[in-house]
Protein backbone atom coordinates (compact mmCIF):
# COMPACT_ATOMS: atom_id res chain seq x y z
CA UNK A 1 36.12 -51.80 13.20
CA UNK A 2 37.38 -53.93 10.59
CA UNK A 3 38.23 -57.91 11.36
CA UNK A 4 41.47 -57.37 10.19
CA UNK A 5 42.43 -54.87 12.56
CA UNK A 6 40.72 -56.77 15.35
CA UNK A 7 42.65 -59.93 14.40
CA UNK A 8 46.11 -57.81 14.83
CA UNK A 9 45.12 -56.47 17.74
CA UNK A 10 44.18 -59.62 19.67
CA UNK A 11 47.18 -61.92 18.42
CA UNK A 12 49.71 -59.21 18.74
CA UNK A 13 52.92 -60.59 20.85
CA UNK A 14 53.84 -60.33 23.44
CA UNK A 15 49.88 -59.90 24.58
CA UNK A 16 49.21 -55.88 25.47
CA UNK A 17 45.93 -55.63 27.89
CA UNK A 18 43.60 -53.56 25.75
CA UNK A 19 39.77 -51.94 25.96
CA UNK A 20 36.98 -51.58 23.51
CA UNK A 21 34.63 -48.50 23.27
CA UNK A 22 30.94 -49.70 22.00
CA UNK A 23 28.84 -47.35 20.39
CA UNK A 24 25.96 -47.99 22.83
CA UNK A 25 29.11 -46.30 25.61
CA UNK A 26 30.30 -49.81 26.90
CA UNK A 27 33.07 -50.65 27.65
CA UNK A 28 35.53 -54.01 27.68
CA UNK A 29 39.08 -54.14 29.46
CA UNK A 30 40.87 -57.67 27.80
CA UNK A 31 43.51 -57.63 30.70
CA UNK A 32 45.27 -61.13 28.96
CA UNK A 33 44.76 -63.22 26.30
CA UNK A 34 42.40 -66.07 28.26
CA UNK A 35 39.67 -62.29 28.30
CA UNK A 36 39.23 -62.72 25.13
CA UNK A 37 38.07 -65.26 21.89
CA UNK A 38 37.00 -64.90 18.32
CA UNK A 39 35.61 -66.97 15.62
CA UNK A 40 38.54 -67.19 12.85
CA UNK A 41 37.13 -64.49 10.72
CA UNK A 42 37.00 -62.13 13.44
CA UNK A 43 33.14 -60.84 12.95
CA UNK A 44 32.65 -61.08 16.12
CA UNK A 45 34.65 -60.42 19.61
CA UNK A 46 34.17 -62.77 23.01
CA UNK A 47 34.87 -60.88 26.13
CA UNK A 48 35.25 -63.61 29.21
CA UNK A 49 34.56 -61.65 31.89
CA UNK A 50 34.05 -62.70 35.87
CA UNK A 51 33.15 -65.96 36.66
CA UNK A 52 30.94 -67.84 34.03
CA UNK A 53 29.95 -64.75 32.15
CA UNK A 54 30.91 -63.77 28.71
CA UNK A 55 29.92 -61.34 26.26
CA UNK A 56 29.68 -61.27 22.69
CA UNK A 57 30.37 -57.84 21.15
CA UNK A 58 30.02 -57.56 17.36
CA UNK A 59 32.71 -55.88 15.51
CA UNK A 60 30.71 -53.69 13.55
CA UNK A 61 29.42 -52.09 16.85
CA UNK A 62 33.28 -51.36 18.16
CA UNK A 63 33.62 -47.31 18.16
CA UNK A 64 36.95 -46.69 19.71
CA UNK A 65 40.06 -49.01 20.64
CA UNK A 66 41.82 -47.87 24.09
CA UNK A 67 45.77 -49.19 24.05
CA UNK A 68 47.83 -47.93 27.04
């Protein structure tokens, strides 16, 4: 997936809760904003998840965007 589209995505307002498809079959549910960060080229995607943990998922590896 392309930075660009990523960057949309993300900062699109009002926030819509979104999920990413990996190509290794993962998936990521950003259910608002504070789930997610990115550096400000967008190479990379920062899922906060429970807790302490976070994830970083690299754009290139994104296969499919789910948008309800």
């Amino acid at each position: 997936m392309k930075a660009k589209e990523l960057k949309k995505l993300i900062e699109r307002e009002p926030f819509r809760p979104f999920g990413l498809r990996l190509n290794n079959g993962t998936t990521y549910t950003f259910n608002e904003p504070r789930d997610v960060g990115a550096p400000r080229d967008y190479h990379v995607i920062i899922y906060f998840g429970e807790k302490d943990a976070w994830e970083m998922i690299d754009a290139d590896s994104i296969a499919e965007v789910i948008t309800a």
